[in-house]
N, C-alpha and C. Protein backbone atom coordinates (compact mmCIF):
# COMPACT_ATOMS: atom_id res chain seq x y z
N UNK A 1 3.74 0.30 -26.41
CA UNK A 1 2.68 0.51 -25.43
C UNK A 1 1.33 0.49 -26.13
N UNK A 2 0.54 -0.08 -25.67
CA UNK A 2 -0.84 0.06 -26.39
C UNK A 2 -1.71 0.99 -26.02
N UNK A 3 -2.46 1.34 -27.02
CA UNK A 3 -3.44 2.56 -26.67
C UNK A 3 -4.02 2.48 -25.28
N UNK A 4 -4.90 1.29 -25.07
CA UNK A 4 -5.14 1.51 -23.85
C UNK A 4 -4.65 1.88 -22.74
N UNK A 5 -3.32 1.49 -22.75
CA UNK A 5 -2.51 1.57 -21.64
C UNK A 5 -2.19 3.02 -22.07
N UNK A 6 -2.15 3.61 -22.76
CA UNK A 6 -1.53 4.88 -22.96
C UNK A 6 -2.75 5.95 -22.71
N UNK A 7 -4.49 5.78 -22.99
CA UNK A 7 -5.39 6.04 -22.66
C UNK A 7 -5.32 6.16 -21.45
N UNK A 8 -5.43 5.09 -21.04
CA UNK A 8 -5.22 4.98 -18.93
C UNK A 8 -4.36 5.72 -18.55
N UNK A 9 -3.21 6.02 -19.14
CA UNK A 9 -2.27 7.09 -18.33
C UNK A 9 -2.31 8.55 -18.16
N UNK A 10 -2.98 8.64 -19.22
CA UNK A 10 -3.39 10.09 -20.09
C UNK A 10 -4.18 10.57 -19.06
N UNK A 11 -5.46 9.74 -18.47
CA UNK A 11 -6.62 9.79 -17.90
C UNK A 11 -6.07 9.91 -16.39
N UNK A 12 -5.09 9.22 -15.78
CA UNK A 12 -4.47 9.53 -14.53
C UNK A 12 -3.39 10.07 -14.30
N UNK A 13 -2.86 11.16 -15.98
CA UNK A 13 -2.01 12.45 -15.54
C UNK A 13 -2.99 13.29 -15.69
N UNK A 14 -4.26 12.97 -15.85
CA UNK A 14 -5.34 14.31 -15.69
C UNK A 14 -5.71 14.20 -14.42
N UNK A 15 -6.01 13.12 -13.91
CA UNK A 15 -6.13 13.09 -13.02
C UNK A 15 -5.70 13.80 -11.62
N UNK A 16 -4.66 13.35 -12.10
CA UNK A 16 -2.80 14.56 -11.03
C UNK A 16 -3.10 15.63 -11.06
N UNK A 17 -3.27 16.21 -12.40
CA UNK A 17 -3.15 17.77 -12.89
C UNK A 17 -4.36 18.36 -11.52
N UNK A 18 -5.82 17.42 -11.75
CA UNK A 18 -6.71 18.50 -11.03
C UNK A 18 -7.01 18.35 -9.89
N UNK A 19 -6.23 17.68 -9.22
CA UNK A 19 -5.83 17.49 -8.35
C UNK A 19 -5.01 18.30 -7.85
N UNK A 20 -4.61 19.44 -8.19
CA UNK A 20 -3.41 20.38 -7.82
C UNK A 20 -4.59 21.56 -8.03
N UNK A 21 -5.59 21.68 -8.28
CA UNK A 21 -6.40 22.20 -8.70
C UNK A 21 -7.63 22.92 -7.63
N UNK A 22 -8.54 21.27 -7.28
CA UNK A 22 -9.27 21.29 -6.71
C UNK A 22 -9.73 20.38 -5.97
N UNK A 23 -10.48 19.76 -5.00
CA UNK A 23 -10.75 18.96 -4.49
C UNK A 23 -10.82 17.54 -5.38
N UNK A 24 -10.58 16.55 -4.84
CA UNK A 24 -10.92 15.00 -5.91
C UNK A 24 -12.44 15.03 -5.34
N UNK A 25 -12.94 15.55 -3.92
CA UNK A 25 -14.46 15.19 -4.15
C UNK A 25 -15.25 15.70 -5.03
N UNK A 26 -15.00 16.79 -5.52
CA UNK A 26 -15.26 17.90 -6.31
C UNK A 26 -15.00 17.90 -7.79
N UNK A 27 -13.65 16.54 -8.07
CA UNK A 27 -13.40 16.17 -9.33
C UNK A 27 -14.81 15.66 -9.96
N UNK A 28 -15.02 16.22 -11.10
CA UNK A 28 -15.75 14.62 -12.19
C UNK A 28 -15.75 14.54 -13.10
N UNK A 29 -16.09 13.16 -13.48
CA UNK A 29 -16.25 12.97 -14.79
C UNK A 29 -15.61 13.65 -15.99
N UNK A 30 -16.99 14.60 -16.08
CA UNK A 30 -16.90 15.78 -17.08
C UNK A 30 -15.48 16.78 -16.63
N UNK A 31 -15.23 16.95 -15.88
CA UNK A 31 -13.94 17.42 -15.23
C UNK A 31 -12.61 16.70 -16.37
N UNK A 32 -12.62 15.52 -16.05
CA UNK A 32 -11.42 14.91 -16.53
C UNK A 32 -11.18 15.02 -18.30
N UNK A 33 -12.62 14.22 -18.65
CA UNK A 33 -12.73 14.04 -20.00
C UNK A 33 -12.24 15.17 -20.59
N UNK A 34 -12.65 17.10 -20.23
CA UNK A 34 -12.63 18.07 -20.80
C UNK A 34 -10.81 18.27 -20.40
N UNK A 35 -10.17 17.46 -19.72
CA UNK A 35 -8.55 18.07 -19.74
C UNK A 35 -7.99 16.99 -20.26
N UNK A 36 -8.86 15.90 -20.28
CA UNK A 36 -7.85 14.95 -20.72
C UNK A 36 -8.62 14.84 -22.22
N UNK A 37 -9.26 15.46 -22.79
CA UNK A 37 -9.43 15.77 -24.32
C UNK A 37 -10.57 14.21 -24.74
N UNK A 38 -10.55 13.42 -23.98
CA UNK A 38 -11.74 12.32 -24.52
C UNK A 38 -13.03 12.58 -23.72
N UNK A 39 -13.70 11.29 -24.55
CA UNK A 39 -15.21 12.01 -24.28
C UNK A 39 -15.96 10.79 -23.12
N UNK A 40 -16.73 11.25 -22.64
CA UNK A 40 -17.31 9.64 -21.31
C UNK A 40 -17.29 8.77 -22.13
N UNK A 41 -17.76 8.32 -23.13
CA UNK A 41 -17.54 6.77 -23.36
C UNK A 41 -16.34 6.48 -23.48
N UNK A 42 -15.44 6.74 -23.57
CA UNK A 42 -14.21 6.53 -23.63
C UNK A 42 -13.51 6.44 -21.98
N UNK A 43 -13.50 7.37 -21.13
CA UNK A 43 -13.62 7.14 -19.79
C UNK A 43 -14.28 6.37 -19.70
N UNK A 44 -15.22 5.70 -19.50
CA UNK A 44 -16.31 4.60 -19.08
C UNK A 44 -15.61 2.99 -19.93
N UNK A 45 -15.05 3.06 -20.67
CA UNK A 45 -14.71 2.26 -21.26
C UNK A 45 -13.24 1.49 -20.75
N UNK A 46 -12.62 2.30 -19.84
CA UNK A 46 -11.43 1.91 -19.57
C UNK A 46 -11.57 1.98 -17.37
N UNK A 47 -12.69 2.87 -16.86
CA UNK A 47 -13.05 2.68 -15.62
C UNK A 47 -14.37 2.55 -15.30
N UNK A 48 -14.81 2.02 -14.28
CA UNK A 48 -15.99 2.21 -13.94
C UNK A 48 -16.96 3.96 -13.27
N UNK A 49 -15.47 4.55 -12.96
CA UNK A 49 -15.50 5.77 -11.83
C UNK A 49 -14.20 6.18 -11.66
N UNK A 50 -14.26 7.53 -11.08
CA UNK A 50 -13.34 7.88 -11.06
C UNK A 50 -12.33 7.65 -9.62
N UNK A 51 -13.29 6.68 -8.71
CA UNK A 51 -12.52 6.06 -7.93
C UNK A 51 -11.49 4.84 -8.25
N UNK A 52 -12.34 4.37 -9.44
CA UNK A 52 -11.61 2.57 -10.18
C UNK A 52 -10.28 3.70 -10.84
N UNK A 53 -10.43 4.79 -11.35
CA UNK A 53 -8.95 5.79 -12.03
C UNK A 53 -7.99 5.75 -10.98
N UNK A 54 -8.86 6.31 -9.49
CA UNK A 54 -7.83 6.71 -8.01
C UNK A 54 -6.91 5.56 -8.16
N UNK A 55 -7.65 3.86 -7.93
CA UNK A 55 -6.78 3.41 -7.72
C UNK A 55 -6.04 3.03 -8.84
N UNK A 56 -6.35 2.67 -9.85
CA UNK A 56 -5.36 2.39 -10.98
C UNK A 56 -4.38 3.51 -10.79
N UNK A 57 -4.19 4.41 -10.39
CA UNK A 57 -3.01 5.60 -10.68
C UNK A 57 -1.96 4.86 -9.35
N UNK A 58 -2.89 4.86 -8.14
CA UNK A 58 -1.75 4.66 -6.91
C UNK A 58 -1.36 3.27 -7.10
N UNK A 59 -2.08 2.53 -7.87
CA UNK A 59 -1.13 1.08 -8.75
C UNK A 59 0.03 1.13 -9.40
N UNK A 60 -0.26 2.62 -10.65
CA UNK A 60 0.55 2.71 -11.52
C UNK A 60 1.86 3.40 -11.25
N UNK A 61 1.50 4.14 -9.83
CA UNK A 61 3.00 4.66 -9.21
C UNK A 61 3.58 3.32 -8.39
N UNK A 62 2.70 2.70 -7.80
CA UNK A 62 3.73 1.34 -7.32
C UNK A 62 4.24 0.55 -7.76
N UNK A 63 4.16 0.55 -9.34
CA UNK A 63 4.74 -0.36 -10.25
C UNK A 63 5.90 0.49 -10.63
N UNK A 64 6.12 1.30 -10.59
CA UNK A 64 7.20 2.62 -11.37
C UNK A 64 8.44 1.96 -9.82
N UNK A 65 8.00 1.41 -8.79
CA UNK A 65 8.92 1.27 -8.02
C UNK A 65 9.01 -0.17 -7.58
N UNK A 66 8.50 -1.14 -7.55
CA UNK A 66 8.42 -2.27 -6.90
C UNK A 66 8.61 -3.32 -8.36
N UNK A 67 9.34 -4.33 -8.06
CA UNK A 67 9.34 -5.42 -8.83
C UNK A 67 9.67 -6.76 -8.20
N UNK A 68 10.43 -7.37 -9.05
CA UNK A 68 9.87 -9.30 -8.47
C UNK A 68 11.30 -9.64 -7.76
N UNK A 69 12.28 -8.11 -7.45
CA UNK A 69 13.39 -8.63 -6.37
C UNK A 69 12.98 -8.57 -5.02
N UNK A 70 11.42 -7.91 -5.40
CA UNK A 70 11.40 -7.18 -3.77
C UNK A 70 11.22 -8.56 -3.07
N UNK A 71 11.37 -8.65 -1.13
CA UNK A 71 11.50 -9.27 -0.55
C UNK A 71 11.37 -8.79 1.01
N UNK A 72 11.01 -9.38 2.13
CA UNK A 72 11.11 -9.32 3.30
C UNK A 72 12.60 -8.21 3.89
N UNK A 73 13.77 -8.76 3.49
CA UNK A 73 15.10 -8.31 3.34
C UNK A 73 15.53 -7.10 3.50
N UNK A 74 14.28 -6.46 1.82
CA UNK A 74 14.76 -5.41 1.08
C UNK A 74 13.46 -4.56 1.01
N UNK A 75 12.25 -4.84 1.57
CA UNK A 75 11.15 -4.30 0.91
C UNK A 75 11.09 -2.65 1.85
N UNK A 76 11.97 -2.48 2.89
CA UNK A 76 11.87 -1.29 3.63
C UNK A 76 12.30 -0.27 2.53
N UNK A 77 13.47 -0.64 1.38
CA UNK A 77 14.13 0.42 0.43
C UNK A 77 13.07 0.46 -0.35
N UNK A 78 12.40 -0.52 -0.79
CA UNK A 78 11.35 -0.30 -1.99
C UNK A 78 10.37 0.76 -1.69
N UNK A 79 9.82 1.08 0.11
CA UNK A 79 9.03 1.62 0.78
C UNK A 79 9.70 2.82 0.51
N UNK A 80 10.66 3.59 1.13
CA UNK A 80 11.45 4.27 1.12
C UNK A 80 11.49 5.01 -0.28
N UNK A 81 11.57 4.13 -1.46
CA UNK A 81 11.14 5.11 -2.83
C UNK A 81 9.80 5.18 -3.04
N UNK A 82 8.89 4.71 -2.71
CA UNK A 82 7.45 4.97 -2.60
C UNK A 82 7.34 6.18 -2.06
N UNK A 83 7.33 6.16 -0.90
CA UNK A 83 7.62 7.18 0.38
C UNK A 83 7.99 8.42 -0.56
N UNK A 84 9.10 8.27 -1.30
CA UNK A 84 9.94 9.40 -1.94
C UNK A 84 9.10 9.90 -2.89
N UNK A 85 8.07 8.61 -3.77
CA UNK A 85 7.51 9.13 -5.04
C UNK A 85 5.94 10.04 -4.25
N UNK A 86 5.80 9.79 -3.89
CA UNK A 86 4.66 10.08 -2.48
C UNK A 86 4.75 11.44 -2.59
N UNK A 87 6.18 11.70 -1.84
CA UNK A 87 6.46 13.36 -1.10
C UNK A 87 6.56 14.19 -2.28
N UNK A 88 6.85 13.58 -3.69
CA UNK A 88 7.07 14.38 -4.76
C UNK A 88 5.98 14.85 -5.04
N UNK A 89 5.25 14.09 -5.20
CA UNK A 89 3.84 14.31 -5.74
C UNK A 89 2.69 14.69 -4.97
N UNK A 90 2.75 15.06 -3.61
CA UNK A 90 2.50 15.58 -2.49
C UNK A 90 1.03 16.27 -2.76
N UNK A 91 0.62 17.03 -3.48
CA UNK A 91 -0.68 17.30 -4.14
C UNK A 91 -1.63 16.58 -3.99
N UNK A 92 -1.29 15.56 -4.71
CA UNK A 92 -1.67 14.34 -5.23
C UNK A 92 -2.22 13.53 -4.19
N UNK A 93 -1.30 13.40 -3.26
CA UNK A 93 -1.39 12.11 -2.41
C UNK A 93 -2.68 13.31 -1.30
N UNK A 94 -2.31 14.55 -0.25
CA UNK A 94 -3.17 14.94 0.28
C UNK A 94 -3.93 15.21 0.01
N UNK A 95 -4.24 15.39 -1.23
CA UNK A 95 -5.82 15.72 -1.50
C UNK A 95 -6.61 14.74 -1.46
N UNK A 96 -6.20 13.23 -2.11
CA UNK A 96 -6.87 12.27 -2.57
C UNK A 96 -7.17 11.33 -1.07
N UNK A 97 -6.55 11.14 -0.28
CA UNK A 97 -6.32 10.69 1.09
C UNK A 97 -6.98 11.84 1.66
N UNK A 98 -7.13 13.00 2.08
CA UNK A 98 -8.24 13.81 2.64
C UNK A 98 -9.27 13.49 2.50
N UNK A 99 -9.58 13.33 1.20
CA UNK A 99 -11.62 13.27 0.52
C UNK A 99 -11.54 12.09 1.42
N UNK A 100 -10.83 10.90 1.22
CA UNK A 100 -11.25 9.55 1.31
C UNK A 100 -10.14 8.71 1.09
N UNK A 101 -9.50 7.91 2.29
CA UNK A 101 -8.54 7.22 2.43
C UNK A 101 -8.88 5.75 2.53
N UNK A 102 -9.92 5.27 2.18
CA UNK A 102 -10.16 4.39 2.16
C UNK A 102 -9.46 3.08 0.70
N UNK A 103 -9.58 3.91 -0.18
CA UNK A 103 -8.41 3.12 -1.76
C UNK A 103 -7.00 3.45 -1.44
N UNK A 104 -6.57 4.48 -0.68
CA UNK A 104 -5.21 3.80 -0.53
C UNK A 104 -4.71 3.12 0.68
N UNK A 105 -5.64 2.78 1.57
CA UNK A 105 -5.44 2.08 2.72
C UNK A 105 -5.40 0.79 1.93
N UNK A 106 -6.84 0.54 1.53
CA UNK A 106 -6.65 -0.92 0.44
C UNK A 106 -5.15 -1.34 -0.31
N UNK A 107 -4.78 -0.34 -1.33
CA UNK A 107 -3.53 -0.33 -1.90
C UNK A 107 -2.63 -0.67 -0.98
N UNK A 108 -2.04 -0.14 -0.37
CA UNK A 108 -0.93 -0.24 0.57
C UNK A 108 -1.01 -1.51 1.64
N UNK A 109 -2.22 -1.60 2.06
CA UNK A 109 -2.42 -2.71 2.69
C UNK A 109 -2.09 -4.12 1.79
N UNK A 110 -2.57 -4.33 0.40
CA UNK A 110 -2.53 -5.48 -0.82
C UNK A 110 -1.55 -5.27 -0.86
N UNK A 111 -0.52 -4.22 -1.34
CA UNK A 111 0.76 -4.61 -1.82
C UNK A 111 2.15 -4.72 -0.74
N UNK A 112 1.54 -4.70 0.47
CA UNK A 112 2.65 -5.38 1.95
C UNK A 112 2.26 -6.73 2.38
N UNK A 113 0.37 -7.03 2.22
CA UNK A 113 0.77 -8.19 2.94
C UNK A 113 1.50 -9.68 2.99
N UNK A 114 1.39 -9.71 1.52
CA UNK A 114 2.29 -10.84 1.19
C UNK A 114 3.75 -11.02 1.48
N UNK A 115 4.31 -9.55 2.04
CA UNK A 115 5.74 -9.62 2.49
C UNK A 115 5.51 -10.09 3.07
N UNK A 116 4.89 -9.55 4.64
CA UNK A 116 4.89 -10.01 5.85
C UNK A 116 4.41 -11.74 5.99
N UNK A 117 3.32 -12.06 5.28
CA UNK A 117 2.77 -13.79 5.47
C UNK A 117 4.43 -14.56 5.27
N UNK A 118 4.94 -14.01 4.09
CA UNK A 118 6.44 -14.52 3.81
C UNK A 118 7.20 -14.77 4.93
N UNK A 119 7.20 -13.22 5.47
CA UNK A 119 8.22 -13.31 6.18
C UNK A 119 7.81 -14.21 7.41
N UNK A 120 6.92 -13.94 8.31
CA UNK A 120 6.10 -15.04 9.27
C UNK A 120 6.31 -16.54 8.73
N UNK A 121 6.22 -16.69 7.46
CA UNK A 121 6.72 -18.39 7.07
C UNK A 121 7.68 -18.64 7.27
N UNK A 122 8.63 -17.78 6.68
CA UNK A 122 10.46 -18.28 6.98
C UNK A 122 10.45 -17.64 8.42
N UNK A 123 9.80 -17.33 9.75
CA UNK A 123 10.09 -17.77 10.73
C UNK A 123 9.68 -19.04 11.57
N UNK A 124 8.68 -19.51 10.71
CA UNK A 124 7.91 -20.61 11.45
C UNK A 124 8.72 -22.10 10.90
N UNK A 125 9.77 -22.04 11.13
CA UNK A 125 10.60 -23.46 11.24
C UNK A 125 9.83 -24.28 11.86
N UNK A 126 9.11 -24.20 12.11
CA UNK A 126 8.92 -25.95 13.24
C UNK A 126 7.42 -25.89 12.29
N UNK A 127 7.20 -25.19 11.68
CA UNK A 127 5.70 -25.13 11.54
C UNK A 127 4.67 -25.44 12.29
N UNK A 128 4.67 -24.47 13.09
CA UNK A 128 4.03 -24.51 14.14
C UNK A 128 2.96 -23.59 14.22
N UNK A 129 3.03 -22.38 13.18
CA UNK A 129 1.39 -21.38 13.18
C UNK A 129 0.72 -21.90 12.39
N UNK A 130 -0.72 -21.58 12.44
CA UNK A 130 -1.57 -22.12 11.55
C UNK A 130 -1.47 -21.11 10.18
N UNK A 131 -2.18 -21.17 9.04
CA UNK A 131 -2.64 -20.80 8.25
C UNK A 131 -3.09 -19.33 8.36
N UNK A 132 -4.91 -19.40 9.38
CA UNK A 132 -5.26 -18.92 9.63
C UNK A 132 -4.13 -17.68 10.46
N UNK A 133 -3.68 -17.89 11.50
CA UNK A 133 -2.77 -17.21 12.03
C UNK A 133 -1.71 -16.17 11.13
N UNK A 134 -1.13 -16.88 10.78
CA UNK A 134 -0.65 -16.47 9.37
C UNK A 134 -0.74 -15.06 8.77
N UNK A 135 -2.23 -15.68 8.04
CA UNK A 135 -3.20 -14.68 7.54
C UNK A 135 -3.33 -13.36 8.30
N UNK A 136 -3.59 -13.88 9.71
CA UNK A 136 -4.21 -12.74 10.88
C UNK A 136 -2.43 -11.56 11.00
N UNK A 137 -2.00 -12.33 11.34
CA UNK A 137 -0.21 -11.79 11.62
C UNK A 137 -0.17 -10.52 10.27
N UNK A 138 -0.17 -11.22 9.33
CA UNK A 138 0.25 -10.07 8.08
C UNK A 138 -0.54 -9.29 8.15
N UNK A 139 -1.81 -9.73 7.74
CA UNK A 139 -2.79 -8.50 7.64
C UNK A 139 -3.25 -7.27 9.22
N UNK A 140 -2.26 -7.77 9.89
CA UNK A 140 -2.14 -6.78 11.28
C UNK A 140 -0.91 -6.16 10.62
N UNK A 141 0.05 -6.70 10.83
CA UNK A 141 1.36 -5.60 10.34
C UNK A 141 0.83 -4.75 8.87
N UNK A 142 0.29 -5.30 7.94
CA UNK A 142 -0.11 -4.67 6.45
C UNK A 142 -1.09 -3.40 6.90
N UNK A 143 -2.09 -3.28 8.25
CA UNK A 143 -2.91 -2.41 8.05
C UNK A 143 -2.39 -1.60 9.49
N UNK A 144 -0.68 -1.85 9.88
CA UNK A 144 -0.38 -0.72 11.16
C UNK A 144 0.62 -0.07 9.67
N UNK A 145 1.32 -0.62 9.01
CA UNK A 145 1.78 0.10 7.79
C UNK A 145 1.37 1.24 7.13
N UNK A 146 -0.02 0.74 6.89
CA UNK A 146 -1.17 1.47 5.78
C UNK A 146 -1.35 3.00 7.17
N UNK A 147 -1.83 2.56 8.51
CA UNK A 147 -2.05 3.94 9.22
C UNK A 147 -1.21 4.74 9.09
N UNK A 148 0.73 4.09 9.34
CA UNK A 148 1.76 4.93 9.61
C UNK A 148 1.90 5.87 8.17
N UNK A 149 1.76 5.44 6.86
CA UNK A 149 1.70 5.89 6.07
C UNK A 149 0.46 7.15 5.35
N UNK A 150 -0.45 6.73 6.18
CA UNK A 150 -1.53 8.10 5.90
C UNK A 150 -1.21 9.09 7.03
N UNK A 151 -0.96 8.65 7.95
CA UNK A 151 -0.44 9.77 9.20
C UNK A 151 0.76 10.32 8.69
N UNK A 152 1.50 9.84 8.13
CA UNK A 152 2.53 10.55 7.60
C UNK A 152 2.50 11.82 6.79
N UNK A 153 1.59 11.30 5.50
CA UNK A 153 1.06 12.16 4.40
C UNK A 153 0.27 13.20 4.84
N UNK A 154 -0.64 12.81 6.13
CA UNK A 154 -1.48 13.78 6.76
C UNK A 154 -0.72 15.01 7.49
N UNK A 155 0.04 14.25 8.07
CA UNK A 155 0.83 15.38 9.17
C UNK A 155 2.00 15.72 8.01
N UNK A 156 1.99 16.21 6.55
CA UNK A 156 2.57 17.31 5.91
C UNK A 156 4.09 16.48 5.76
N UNK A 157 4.40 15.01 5.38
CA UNK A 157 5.33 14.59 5.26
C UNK A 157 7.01 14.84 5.96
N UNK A 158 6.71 15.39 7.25
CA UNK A 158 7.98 16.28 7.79
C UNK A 158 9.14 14.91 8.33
N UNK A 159 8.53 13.83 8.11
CA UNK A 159 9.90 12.97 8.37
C UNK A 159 10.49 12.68 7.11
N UNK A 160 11.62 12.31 6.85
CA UNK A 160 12.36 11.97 5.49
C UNK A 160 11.10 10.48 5.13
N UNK A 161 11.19 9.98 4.22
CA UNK A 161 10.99 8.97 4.16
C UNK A 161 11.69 7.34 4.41
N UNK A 162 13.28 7.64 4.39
CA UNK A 162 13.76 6.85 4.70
C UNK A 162 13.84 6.34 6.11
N UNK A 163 13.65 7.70 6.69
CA UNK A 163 13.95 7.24 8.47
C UNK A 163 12.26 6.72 8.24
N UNK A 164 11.07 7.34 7.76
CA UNK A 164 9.80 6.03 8.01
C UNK A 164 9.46 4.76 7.77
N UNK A 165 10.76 4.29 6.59
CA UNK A 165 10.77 3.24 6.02
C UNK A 165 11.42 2.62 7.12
N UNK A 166 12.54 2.78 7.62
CA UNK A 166 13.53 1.90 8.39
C UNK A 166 12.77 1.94 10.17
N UNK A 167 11.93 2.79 10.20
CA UNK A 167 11.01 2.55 11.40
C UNK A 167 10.21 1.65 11.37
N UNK A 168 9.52 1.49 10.44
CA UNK A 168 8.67 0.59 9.81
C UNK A 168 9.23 -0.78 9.79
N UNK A 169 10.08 -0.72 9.50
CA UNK A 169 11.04 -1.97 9.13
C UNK A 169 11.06 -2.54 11.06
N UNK A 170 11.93 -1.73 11.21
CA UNK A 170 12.25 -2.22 12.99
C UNK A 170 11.19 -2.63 13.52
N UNK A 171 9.95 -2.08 13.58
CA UNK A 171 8.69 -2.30 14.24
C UNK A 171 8.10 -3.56 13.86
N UNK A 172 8.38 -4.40 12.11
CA UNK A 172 7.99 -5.07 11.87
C UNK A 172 8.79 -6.38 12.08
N UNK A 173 9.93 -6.23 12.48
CA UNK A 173 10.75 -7.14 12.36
C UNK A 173 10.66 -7.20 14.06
N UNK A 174 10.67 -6.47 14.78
CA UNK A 174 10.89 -6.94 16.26
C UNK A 174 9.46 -7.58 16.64
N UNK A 175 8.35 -6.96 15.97
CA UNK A 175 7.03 -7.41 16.09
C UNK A 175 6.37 -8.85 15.82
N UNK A 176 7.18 -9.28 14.56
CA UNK A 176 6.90 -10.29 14.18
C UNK A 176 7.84 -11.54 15.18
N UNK A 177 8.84 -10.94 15.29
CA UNK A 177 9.96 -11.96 16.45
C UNK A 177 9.46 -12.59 17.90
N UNK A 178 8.56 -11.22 18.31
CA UNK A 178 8.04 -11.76 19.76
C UNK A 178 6.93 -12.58 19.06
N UNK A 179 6.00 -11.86 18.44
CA UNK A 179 4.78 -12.99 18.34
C UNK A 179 4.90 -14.37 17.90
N UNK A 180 5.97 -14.43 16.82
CA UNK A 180 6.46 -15.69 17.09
C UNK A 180 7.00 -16.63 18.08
N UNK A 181 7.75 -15.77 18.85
CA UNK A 181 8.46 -16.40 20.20
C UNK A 181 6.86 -16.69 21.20
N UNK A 182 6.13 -15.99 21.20
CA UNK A 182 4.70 -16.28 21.91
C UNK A 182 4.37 -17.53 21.36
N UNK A 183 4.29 -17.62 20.26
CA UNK A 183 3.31 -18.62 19.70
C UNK A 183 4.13 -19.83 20.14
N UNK A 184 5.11 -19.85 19.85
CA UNK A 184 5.95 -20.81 20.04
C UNK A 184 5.95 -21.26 21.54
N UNK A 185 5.75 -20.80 22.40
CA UNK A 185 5.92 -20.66 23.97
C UNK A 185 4.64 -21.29 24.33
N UNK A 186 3.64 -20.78 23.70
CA UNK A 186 1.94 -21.80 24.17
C UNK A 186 2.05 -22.63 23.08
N UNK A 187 2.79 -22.77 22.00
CA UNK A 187 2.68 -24.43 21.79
C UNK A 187 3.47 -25.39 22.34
N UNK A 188 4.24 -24.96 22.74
CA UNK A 188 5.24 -25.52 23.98
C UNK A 188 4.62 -26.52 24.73
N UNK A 189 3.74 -25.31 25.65
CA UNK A 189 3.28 -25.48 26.87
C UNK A 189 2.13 -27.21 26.80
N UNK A 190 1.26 -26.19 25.46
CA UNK A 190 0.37 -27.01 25.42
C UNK A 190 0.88 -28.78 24.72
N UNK A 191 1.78 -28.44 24.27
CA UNK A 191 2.28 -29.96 23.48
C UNK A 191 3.01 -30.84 25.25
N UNK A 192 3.45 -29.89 26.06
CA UNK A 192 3.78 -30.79 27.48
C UNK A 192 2.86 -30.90 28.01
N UNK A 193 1.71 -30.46 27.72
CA UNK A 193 0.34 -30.96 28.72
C UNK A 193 -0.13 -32.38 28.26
N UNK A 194 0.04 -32.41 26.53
CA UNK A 194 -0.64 -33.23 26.29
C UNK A 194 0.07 -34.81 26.31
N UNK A 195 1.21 -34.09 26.76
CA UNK A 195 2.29 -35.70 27.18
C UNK A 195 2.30 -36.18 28.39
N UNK A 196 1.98 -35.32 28.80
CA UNK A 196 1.47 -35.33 30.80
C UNK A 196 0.57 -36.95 30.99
C-alpha cells in the first residue's frame, strides 16, 4: 500500500472517529489534523476540504463492497452489503447526511447509474430508445435510489437492509419494463403513421 493511500485512510478513520463525536458541520480542519496526528499541509496535500475527505471515505466504503462482477442481475446483493456496511457504521452515515446530503446523493447516484443505462440497453432489442432517453431513464431510477436510501438512514435504519435492497430491485425492474413497453407502444404507433 502506498503512503498516500495509507495517509488517505488514516485521514478518513479520523474522520469516522469525530464523527461519533460531534457534528461534521462543526468538524475542521484543525479538528482532524490534531487526531489524525498530521499537520494542514499534509491534509491539503491529499484533499482540497474536508468535503473532497466526505467523499473519498463514502468511495472508500463502496469499494470494500462492489467490484467488476457486479451487474444488473446481482447489483440488489451488492446494495444489500452497502446497506449492511451503512447500518454498521450508523454514526457515520447520520451525521454526515444530516449536515448535508448532497455528496452522498452524488455518490450513490454515480455508482447505480450505469447499472440501470445497462440494464435499459439489454432491454432495448429493437433499438428503439434514443441515447438521450437512455441517459434520462437511468439517471431517474439512480436518483429515486439515492432518496430511498437517505430516507432510510434518516428514518433510523429500522428496515433490514436486505428487504430495501430487494424493494429496490422490484421497483426497478417493474419500472424499467413498463417504460419500456411505453416506449415501444408510441414507436409503434408512430412508425404506422408514417406508413399510412
Amino acid at each position: 500500500m502506498s503512503d498516500s493511500i495509507n495517509t488517505k485512510e488514516i485521514l478518513a478513520d479520523t474522520l469516522k472517529i469525530l464523527t461519533s463525536k460531534k457534528s461534521f458541520s462543526k468538524i475542521t480542519i484543525a479538528d482532524i489534523t490534531k487526531v489524525s496526528g498530521f499537520n494542514r499541509q499534509t491534509f491539503y496535500y491529499h484533499f482540497r476540504d474536508k468535503y473532497e475527505l466526505l467523499q473519498w471515505t463514502y468511495e472508500q466504503d463502496a469499494k470494500k463492497i462492489f467490484d467488476e462482477r457486479l451487474n444488473f442481475e446481482n447489483w440488489h446483493r451488492y446494495m444489500a452489503s452497502l446497506l449492511a456496511l451503512i447500518k454498521q457504521e450508523s454514526n457515520f452515515y447520520q451525521n454526515t447526511i444530516s449536515c448535508d446530503e448532497t455528496e452522498f446523493r452524488n455518490h450513490i447516484f454515480s455508482l447505480t447509474k450505469s447499472i440501470f443505462y445497462l440494464a435499459i440497453d439489454a432491454l432495448d432489442l429493437h433499438h428503439q430508445i434514443t441515447q438521450s432517453d437512455k441517459d434520462f431513464y437511468s439517471e431517474f431510477f439512480s436518483f429515486g435510489v439515492a432518496g430511498v436510501i437517505i430516507n432510510w438512514i434518516k428514518d433510523g435504519m429500522k428496515e433490514t437492509p436486505e428487504k430495501i435492497a430487494n424493494n429496490m430491485k422490484s421497483l426497478a425492474q417493474d419500472s424499467e419494463k413498463l417504460a419500456y413497453e411505453r416506449y415501444r407502444e408510441s414507436y409503434t404507433k408512430i412508425r404506422m403513421e408514417e406508413t399510412k
